[in-house]
Structure formats: C-alpha cells, structure tokens
Protein backbone atom coordinates (compact mmCIF):
# COMPACT_ATOMS: atom_id res chain seq x y z
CA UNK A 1 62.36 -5.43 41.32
CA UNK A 2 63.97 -3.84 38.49
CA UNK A 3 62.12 -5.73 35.89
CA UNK A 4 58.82 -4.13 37.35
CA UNK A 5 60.14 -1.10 37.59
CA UNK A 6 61.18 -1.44 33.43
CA UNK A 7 57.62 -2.33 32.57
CA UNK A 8 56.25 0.49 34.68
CA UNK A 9 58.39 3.42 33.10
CA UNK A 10 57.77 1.70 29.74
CA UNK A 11 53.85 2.09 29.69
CA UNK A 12 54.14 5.36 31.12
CA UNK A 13 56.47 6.67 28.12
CA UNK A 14 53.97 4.88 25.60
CA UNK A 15 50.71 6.41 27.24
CA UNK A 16 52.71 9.89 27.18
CA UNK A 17 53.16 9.69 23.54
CA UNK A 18 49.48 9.01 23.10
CA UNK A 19 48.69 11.96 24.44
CA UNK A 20 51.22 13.93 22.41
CA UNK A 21 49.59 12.87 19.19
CA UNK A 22 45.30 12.99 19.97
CA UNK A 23 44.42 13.13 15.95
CA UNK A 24 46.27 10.04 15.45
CA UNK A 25 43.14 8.02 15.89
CA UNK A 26 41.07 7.53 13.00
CA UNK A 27 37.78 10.17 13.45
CA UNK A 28 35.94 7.86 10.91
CA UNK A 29 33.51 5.98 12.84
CA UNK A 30 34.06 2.65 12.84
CA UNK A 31 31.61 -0.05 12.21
CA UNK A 32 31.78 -3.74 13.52
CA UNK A 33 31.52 -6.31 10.14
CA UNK A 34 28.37 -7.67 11.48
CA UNK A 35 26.19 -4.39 11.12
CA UNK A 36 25.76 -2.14 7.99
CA UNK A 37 26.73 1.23 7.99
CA UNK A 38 23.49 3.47 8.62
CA UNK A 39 22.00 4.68 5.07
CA UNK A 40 19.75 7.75 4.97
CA UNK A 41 16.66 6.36 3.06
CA UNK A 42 14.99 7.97 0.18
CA UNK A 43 10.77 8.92 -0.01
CA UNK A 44 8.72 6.83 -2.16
CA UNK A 45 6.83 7.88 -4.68
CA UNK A 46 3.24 6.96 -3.82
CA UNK A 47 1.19 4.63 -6.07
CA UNK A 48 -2.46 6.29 -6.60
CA UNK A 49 -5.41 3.63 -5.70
CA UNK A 50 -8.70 3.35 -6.00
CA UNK A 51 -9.79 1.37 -3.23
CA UNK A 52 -13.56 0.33 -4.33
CA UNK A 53 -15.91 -0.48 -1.55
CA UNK A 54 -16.44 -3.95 -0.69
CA UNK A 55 -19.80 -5.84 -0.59
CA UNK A 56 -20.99 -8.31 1.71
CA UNK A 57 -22.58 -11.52 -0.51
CA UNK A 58 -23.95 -13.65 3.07
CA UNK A 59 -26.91 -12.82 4.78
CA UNK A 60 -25.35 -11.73 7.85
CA UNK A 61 -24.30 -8.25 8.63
CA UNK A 62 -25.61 -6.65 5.79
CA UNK A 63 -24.28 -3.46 4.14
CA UNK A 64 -22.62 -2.78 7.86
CA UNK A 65 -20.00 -5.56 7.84
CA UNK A 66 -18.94 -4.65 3.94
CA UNK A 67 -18.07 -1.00 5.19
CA UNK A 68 -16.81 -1.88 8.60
CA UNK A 69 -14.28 -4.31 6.12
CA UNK A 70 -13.39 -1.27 3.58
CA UNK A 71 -12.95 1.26 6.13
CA UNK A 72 -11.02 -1.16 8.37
CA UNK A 73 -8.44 -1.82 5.47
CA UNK A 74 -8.15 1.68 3.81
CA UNK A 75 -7.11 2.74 7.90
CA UNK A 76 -4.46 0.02 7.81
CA UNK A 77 -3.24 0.45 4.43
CA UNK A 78 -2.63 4.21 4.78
CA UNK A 79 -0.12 3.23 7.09
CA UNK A 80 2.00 1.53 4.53
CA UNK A 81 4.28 4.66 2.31
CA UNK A 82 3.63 3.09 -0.25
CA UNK A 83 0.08 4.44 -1.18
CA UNK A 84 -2.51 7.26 -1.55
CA UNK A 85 -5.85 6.87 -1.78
CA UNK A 86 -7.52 8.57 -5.12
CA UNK A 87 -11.30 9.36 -4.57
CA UNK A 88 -11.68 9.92 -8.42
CA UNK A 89 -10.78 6.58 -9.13
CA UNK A 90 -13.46 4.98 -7.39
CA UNK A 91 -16.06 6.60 -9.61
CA UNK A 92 -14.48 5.58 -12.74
CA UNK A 93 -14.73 1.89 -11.80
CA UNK A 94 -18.06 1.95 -8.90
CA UNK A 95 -18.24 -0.67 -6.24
CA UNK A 96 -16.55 -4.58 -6.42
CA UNK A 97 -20.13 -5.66 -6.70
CA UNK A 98 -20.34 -4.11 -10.26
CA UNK A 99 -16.97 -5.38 -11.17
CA UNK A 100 -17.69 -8.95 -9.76
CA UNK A 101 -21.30 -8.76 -11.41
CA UNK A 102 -19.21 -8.18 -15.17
CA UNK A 103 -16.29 -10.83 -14.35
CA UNK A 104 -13.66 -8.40 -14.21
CA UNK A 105 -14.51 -7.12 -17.91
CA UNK A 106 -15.02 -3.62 -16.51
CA UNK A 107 -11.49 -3.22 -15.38
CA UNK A 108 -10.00 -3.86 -18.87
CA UNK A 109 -12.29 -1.44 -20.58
CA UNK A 110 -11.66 1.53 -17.87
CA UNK A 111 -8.37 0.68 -17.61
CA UNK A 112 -7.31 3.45 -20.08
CA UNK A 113 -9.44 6.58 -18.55
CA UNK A 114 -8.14 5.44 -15.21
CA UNK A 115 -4.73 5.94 -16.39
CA UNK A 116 -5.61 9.35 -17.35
CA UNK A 117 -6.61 9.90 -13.97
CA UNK A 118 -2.88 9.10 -12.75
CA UNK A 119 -4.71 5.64 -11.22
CA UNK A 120 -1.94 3.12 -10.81
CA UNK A 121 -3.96 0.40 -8.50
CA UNK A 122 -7.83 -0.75 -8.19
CA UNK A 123 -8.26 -2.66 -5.22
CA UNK A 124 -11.71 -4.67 -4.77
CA UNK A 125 -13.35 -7.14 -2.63
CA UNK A 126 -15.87 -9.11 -0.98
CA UNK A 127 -16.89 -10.95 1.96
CA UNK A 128 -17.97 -14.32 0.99
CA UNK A 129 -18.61 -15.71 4.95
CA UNK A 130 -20.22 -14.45 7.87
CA UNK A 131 -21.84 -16.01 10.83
CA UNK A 132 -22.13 -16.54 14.32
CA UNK A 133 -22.95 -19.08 16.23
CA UNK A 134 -23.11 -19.64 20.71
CA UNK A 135 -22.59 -22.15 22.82
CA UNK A 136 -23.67 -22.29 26.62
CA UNK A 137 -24.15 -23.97 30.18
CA UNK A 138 -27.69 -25.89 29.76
CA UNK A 139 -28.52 -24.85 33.61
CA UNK A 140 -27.80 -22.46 36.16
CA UNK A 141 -28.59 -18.81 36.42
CA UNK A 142 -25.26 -17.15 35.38
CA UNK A 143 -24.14 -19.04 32.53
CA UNK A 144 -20.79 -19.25 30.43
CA UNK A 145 -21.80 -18.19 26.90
CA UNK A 146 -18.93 -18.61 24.24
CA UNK A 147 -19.19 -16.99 20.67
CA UNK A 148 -17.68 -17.95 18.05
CA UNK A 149 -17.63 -15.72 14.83
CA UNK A 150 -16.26 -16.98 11.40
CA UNK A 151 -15.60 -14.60 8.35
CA UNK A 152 -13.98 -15.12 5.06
CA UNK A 153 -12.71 -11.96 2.74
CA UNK A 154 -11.42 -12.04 -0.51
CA UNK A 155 -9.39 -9.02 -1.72
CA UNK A 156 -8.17 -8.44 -5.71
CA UNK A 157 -5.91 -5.90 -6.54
CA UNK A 158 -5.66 -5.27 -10.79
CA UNK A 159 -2.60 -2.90 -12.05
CA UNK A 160 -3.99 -0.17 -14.51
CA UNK A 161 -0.78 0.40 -15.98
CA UNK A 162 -0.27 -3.09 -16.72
CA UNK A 163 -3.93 -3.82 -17.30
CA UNK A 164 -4.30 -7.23 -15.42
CA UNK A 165 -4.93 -8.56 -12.02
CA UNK A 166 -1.58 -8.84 -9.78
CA UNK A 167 -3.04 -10.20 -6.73
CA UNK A 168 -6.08 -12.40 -5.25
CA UNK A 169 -6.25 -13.93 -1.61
CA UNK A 170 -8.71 -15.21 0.92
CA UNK A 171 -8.24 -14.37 4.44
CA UNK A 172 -10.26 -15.60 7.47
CA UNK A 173 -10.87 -13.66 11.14
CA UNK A 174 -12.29 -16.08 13.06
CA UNK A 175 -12.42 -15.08 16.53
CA UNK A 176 -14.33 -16.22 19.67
CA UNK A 177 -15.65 -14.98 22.90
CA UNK A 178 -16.03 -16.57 26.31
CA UNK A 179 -18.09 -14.63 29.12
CA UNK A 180 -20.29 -15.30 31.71
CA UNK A 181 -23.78 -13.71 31.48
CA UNK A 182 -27.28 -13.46 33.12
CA UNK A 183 -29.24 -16.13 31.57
CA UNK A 184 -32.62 -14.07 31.43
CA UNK A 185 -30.67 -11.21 29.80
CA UNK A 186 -32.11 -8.65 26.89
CA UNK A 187 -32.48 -10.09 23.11
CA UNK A 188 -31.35 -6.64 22.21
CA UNK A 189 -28.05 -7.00 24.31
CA UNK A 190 -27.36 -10.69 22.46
CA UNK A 191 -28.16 -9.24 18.78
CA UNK A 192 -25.73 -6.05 19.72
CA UNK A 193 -22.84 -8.71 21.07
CA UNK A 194 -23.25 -10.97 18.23
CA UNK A 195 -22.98 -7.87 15.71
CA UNK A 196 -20.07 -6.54 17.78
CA UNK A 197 -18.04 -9.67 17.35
CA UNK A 198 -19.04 -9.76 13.98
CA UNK A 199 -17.26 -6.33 13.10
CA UNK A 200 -14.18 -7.30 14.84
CA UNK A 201 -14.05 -10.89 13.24
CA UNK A 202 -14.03 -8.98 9.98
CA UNK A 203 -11.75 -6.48 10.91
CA UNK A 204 -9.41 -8.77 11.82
CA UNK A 205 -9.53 -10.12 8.30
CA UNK A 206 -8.66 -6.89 6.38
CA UNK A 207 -5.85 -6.49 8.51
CA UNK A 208 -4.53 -9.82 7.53
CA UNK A 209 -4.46 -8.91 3.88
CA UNK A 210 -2.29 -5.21 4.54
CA UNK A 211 1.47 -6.95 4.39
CA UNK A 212 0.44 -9.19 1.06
CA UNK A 213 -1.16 -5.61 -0.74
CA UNK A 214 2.17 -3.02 1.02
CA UNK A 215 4.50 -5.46 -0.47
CA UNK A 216 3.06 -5.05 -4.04
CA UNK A 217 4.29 -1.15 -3.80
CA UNK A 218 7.74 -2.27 -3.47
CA UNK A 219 7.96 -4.20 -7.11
CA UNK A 220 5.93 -2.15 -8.82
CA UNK A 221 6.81 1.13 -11.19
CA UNK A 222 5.00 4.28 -9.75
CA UNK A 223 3.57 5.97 -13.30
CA UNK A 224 2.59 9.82 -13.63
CA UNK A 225 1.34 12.38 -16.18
CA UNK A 226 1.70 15.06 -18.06
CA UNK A 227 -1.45 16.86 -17.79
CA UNK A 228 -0.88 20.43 -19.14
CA UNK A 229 1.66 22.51 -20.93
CA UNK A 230 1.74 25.89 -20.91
CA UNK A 231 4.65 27.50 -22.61
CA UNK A 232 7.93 26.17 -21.34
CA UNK A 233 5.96 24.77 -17.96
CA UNK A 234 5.09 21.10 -18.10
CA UNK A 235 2.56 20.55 -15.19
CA UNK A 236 2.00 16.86 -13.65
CA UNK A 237 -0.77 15.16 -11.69
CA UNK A 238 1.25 14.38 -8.81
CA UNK A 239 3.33 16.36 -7.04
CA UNK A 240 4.18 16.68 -2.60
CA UNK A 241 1.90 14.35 -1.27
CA UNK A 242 2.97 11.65 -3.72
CA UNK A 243 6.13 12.05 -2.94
CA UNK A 244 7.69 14.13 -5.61
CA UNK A 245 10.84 16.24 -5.16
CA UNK A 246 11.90 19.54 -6.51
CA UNK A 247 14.77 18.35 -7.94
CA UNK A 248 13.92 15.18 -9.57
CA UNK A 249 13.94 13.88 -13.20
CA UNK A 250 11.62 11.63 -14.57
CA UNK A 251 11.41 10.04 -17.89
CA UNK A 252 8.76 10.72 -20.01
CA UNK A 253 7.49 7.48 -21.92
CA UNK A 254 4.68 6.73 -24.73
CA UNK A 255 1.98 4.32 -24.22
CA UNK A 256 2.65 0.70 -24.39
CA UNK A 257 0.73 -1.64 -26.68
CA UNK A 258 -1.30 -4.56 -25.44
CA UNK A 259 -0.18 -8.02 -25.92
CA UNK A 260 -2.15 -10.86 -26.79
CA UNK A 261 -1.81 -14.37 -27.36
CA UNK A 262 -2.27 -15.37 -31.04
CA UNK A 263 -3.63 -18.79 -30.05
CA UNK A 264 -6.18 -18.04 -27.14
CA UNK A 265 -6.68 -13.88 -27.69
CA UNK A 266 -6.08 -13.35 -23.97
CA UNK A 267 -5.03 -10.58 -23.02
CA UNK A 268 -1.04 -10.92 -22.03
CA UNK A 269 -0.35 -7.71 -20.69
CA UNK A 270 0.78 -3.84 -21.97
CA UNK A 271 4.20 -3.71 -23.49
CA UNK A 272 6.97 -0.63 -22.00
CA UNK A 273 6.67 2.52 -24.13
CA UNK A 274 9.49 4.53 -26.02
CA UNK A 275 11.15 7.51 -23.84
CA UNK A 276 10.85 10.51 -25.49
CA UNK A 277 12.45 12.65 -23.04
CA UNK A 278 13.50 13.49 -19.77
CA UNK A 279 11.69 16.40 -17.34
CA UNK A 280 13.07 18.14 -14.41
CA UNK A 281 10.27 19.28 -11.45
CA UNK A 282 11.26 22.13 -10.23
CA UNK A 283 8.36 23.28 -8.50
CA UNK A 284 4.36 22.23 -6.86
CA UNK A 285 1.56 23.80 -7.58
CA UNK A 286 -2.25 22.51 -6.47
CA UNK A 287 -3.10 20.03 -4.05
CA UNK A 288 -0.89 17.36 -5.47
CA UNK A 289 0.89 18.86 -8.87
CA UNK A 290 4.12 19.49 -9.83
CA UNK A 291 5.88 21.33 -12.12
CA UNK A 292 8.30 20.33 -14.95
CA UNK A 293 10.94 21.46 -17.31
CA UNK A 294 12.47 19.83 -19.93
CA UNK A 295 15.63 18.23 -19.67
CA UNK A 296 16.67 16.37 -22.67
CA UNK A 297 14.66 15.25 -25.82
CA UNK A 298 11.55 17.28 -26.85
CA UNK A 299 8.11 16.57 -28.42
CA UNK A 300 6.09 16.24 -24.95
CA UNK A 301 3.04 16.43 -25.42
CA UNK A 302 -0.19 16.46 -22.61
CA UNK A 303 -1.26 13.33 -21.80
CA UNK A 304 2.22 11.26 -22.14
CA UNK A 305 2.99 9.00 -19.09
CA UNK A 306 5.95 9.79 -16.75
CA UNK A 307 8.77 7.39 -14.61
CA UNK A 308 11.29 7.88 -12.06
CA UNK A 309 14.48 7.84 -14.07
C-alpha cells in the first residue's frame, strides 16, 4: 500500500512541475521523418506558344474534327502553369498543314522573327485516322447497335529558342458505344451519332498528349526580351500574366550561334549566348510588359534576349 501510494505522489509532483514551466516545450513544429516540411512554392514563368491549328488529312470529319482536336487541347493545356498561348505567333508560322506541306523547313527559317515575338514554343499537328464503323442485331425491331470510333493524332512541338523539334508522339482515342435503338430510325439521327462519337474519340486523343507537352515546361529555359529603352527604363515583352515579379532579376544574354555538323551540315542546335548584364523589373506596364532597370553590367541594347537569373 505504500508503494502505490509512492508512485501516486511521484507523478503528481512531476505533472506539477510541468505545469510550472509551459514554454519548456519546443514551439517549433515538429515534423515526423517520413514527410517533408511544407515549402511555399514559387510562380513560373510562362513559356509563350504558338499553338498552330491542326488539320485533318482522312476523309472523315472534315475541317470539324481538326478544330474540335485544336480547341480540345489548347482547353487542356491552359490548365498546365506552365504556358500562355501567343496569338501573334500563329501568324508568323500559319497552320501545321503549311509546315507539314514544307517538311518542317518553315520552322527553321521563322525561327528568328518568332523569337522577336518573345515565342518560346510552336506546337503543330495532325490527325492522320478517323473512322467509324457499327455493328448490330441482324433481326428484331429494337436492336443493339455498337459504334466503334478509331482516331490517331500526331502532335510536334519545335523550341524557337533552340531552333529544333523537342517532341513528336502519336496518340489514339478509340472509343465505342453500345445502345439499343429503333431499327427504322432517321439517317440524319445515325450521321449526327456517328459525328458525335467522332468528336469525342478525338478529344480524347488531345487529352492524351497534355502530360507528355506540360512536362516539357518543366526542363526548359523560359526566354524574354528587351523590346524598348527609353532613358534609364528598359521595357520587356512579358510581364504579370507570364509570371514576372516586381522584384526579380534576370540576366540579359546575346544571341547564340547555330551549330552544325561539319560532316552532314545538319543543323545541331543554337549555342548559349554571353551575359552582358543583369536587369531588375521593378514595375508592369501593358497587357503583359514589364519594366526594367539595370543592375550590373551595361551596353543593353533593344532586342537582346533575357533569363531568370
């Protein structure tokens, strides 16, 4: 009995002093090993693209299915941070029919106004399958009619700043469709199914290429500017919606050179060019400008590309 009693009058004299000294805990907050301690992310800098409307090569679906495709993946792809979509880009370079029609030859030769533009991406395509086909119950009056659409698209995406294509896939969205219908039922109603099925088959396929094309944004190097200066201003063609912060300072860098090989003349890529300086934005002005001062170096002049430092 007097052992309990011990214990008892022991943890009451240890909780006391607990409460004597409440800041002896430690008011960091402590995190188990297996999680990582919570890290307030940064905005990226949005890559400019030109996203170049798609054309439909098969005989089915027509002009339709090519901007059902292009609308379908500029929706999904606007979802990603990564990227803006830039309107003037697309009438530097036209449709992907013109650019498929020249082999690609286009892209190299525009590269350099696009840059101007503050371009960093083209993205083109084209569907290269499209069809539909039915199956159904050979008697009765209500019959089981199942659909089965098949599309193929194939999406490039060629980096201005590096002058060369950095992506090319395929992608299918074949769906089908089973339902039970009247067997005397309207031609019109069939051609309107048919085409209905048809626009999702190839929606489904330009959603299938967003994660390949958001990932690209990740290891690439978003590249600016400098489109005026007036006096001690330095103005830029991005600014807010890109993703540009009063505050930053970004490197300002001369063109690179193209590379090619001595043996075959292809084109290798576009070497990094020389920083000449460093700018600080310190304000927006525009739609989608910012505003610069310099930080360190000098001789910036309008037209010289700018980095993230």
């Amino acid at each position: 009995m007097s052992k309990i009693t011990f214990i008892l009058s022991f943890v009451f004299m240890f909780q006391s002093c607990a409460l004597l000294n409440p800041n002896k805990q430690n008011p960091r907050p402590y995190y188990p090993r297996k999680y990582k301690r919570p890290v307030k992310g940064f905005p990226t800098i949005k890559k400019k693209v030109a996203l170049l409307p798609f054309y439909n090569e098969s005989p089915y679906g027509k002009e339709d299915l090519a901007i059902t495709a292009t609308e379908e993946f500029r929706k999904e792809l606007s979802r990603a941070r990564d990227y803006i979509f830039d309107a003037a880009g697309v009438s530097i370079f036209g449709t992907s029919k013109e650019i498929y029609a020249g082999g690609g030859l286009k892209l190299a030769t525009l590269a350099r106004k696009a840059k101007l533009t503050g371009v960093n991406l083209v993205i083109f395509g084209r569907i290269s399958k499209a069809k539909v086909h039915e199956k159904s119950d050979e008697i009765g009056l209500v019959r089981k009619i199942k659909s089965y659409a098949e599309t193929v698209l194939e999406i490039k995406v060629y980096d201005v700043q590096a002058n060369k294509e950095i992506y090319s896939g395929k992608k299918d969205g074949n769906v089908n469709d089973s339902t039970y219908k009247l067997f005397n039922k309207h031609k019109e109603e069939a051609i309107d199914a048919r085409r209905g099925l048809l626009r999702y088959s190839i929606k489904v396929a330009a959603r299938r290429f967003v994660p390949d094309v958001a990932k690209l944004g990740a290891r690439l190097d978003w590249t600016g500017r400098v489109a005026k200066i007036i006096g001690s201003k330095i103005y830029l063609n991005a600014g807010r919606i890109s993703g540009i912060n009063v505050g930053d300072i970004l490197r300002v860098m001369t063109e690179g050179s193209d590379i090619y090989d001595p043996e075959t003349g292809a084109m290798l890529g576009v070497s990094k060019g020389q920083v000449k300086g460093t700018l600080e934005v310190i304000d927006y002005f525009g739609e989608d400008g910012a505003i610069a001062v310099l930080h360190s170096g000098g001789s910036v002049t309008e037209g010289d590309f700018v980095q993230l430092y």
